[in-house]
C-alpha atoms as a PDB file:
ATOM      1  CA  UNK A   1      -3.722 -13.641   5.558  1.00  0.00           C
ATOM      2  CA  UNK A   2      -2.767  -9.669   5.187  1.00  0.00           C
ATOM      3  CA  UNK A   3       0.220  -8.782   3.025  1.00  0.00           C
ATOM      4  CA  UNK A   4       1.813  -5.892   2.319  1.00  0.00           C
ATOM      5  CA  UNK A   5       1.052  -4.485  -1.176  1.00  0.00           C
ATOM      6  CA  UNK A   6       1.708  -0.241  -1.298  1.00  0.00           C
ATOM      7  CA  UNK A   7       1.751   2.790   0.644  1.00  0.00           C
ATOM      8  CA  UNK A   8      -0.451   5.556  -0.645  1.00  0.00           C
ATOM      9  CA  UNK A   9       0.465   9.079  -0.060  1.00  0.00           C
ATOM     10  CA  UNK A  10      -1.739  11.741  -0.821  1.00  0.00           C
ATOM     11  CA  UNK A  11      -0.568  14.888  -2.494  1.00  0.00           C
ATOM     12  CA  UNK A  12      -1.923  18.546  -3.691  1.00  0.00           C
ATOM     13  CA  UNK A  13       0.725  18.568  -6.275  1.00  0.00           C
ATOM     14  CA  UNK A  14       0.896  17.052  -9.841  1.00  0.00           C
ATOM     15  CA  UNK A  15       2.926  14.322 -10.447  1.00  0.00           C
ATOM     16  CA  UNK A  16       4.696  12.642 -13.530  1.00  0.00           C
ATOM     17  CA  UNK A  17       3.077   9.582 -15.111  1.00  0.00           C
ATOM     18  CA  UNK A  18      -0.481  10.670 -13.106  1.00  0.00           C
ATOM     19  CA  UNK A  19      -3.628   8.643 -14.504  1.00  0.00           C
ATOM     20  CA  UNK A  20      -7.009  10.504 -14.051  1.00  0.00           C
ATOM     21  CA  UNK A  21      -9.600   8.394 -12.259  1.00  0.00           C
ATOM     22  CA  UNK A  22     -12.738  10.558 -13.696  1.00  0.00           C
ATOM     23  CA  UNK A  23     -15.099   8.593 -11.437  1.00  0.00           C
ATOM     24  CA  UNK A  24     -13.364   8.529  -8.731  1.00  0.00           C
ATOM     25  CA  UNK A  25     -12.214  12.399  -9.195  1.00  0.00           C
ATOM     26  CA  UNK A  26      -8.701  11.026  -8.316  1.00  0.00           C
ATOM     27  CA  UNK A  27      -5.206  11.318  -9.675  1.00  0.00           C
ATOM     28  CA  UNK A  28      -2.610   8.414  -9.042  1.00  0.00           C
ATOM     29  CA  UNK A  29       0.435   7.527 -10.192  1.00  0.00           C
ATOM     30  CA  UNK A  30       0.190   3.515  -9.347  1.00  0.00           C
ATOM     31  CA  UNK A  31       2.523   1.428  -7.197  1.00  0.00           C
ATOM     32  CA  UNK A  32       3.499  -0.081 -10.159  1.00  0.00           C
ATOM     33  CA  UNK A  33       5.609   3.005 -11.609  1.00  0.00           C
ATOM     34  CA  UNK A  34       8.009   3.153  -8.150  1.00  0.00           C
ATOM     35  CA  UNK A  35       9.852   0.651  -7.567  1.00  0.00           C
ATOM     36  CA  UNK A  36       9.352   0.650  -3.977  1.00  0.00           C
ATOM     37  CA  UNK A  37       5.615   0.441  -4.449  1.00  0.00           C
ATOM     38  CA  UNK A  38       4.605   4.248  -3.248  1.00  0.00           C
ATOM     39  CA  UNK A  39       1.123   5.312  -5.127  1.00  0.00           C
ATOM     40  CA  UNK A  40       0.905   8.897  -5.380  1.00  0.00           C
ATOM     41  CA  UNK A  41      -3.016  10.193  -4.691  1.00  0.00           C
ATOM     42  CA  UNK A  42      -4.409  13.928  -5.987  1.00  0.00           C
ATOM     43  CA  UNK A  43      -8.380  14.576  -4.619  1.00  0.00           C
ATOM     44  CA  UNK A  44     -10.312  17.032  -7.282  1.00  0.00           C
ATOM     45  CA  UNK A  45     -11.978  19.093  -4.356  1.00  0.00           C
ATOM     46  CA  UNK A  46     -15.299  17.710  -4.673  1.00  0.00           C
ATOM     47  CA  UNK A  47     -14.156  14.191  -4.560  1.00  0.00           C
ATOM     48  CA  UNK A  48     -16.206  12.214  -1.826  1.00  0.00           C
ATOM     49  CA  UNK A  49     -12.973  11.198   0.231  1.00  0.00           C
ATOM     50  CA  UNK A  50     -12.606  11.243   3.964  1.00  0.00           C
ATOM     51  CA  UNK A  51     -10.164  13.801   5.366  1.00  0.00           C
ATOM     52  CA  UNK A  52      -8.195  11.646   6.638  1.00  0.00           C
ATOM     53  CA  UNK A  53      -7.137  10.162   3.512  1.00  0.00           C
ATOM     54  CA  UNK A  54      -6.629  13.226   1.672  1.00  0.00           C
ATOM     55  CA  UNK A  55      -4.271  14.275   4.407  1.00  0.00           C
ATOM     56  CA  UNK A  56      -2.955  11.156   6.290  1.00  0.00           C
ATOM     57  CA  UNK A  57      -0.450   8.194   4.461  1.00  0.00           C
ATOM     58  CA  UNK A  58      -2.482   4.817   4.322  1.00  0.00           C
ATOM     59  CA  UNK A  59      -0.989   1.647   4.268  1.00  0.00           C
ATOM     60  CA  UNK A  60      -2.392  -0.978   1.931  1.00  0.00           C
ATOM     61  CA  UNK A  61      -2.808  -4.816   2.663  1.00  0.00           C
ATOM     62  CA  UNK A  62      -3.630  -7.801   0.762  1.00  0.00           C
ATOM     63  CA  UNK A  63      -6.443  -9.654   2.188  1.00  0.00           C
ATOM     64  CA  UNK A  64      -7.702 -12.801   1.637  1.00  0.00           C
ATOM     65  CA  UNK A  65     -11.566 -12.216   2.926  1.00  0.00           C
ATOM     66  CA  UNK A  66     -12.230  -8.387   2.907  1.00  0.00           C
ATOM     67  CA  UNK A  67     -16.008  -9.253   4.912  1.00  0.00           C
ATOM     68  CA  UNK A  68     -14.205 -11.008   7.735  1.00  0.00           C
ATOM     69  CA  UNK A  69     -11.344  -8.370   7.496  1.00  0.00           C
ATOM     70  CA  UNK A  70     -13.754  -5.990   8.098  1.00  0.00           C
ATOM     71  CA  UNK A  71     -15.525  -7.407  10.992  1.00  0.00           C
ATOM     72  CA  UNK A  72     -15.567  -5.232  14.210  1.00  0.00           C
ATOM     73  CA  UNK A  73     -13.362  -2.293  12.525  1.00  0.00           C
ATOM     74  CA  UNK A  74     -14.211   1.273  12.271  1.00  0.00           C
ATOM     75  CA  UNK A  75     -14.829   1.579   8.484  1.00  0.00           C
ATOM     76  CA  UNK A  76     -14.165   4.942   6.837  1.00  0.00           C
ATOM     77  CA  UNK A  77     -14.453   3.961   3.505  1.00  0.00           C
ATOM     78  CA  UNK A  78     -17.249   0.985   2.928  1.00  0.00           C
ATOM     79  CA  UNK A  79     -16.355  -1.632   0.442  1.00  0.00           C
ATOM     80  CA  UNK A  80     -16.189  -0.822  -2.802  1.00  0.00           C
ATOM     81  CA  UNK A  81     -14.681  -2.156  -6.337  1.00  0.00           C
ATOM     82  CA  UNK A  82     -12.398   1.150  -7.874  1.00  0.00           C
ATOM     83  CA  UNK A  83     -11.762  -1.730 -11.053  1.00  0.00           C
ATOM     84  CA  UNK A  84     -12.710  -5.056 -12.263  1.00  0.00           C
ATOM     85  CA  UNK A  85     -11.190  -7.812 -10.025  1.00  0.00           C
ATOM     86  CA  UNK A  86     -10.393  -6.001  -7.189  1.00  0.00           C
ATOM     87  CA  UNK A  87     -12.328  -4.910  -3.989  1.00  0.00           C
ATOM     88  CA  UNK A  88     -11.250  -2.286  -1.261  1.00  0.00           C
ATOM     89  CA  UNK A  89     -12.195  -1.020   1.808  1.00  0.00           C
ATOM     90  CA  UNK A  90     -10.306   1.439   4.268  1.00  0.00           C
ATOM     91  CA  UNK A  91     -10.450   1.352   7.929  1.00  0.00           C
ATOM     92  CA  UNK A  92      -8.911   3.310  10.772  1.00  0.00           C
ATOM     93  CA  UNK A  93      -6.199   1.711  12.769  1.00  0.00           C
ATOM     94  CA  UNK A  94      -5.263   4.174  15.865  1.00  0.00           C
ATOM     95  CA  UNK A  95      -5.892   7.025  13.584  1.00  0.00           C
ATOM     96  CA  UNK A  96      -4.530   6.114  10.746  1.00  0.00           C
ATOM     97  CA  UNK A  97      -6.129   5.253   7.202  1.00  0.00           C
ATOM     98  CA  UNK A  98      -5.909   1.531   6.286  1.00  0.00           C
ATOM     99  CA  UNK A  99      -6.617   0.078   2.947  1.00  0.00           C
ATOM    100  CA  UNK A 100      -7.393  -3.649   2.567  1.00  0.00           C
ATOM    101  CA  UNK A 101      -7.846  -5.134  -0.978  1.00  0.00           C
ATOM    102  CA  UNK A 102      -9.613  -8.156  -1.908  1.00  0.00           C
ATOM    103  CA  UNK A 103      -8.118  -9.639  -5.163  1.00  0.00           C
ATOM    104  CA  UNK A 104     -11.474 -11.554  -6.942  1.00  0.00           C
ATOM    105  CA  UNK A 105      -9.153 -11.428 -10.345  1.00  0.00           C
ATOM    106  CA  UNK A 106      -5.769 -13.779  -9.554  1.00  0.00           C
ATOM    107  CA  UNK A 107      -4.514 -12.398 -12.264  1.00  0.00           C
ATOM    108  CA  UNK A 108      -5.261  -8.510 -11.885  1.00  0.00           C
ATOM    109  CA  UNK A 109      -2.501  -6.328 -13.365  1.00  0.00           C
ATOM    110  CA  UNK A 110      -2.260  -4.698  -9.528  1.00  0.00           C
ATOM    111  CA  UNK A 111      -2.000  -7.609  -7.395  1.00  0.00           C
ATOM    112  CA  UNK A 112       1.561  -7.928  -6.517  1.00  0.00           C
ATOM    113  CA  UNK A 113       3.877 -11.381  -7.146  1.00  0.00           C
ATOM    114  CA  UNK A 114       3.584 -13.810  -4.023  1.00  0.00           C
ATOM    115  CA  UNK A 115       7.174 -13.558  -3.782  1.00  0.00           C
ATOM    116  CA  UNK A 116       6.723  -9.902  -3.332  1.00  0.00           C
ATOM    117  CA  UNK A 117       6.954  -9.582   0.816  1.00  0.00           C
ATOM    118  CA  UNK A 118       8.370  -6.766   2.617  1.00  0.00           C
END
């Protein structure tokens, strides 16, 4: 099962309502705060992020089973847990910057309403 949950585009310029991610050297302003679920990203220069997603739009999916969502993909981003309850990965789909999160908290403030489809 893979549902749609944001789109993440990445950004060089500060945005309203940004949250600092210290460890992850990342500024976003969540999904949450638009209404049509676009998460704005801002990379401190020494933050250990591909290229691609610093520069490229990723869409993000819900996944069931991140390990067997994984299987036989090109990985640019290994699995990884940014908060408690949730695990991510990003892969490369014809050149573009996937993200794929694993909900292991149902009831994780991020993971959109079931009735939530695009």
């Amino acid at each position: 099962m893979r549902r749609y949950h944001h789109i993440g585009i990445p950004t060089t310029a500060a945005k309203p309502g940004e949250t600092h991610l210290k460890h992850l050297k990342l500024f976003v302003v969540s999904h949450e705060k638009s209404e049509f679920g676009v998460e704005w990203m801002r990379f401190e220069a020494d933050a250990a992020v591909p290229d691609l997603v610093r520069q490229v739009p990723h869409v993000a999916f819900e996944v069931a089973d991140l390990a067997s969502e994984l299987a036989g993909r090109e990985i640019l981003i290994p699995p990884n847990s940014p908060s408690d309850g949730v695990r991510v990965a990003f892969i490369v789909e014809n050149g573009a910057p996937i993200e794929l999160l694993e909900f292991t908290d149902p009831n994780h403030p991020a993971r959109r309403p079931s009735r939530a489809r695009c």
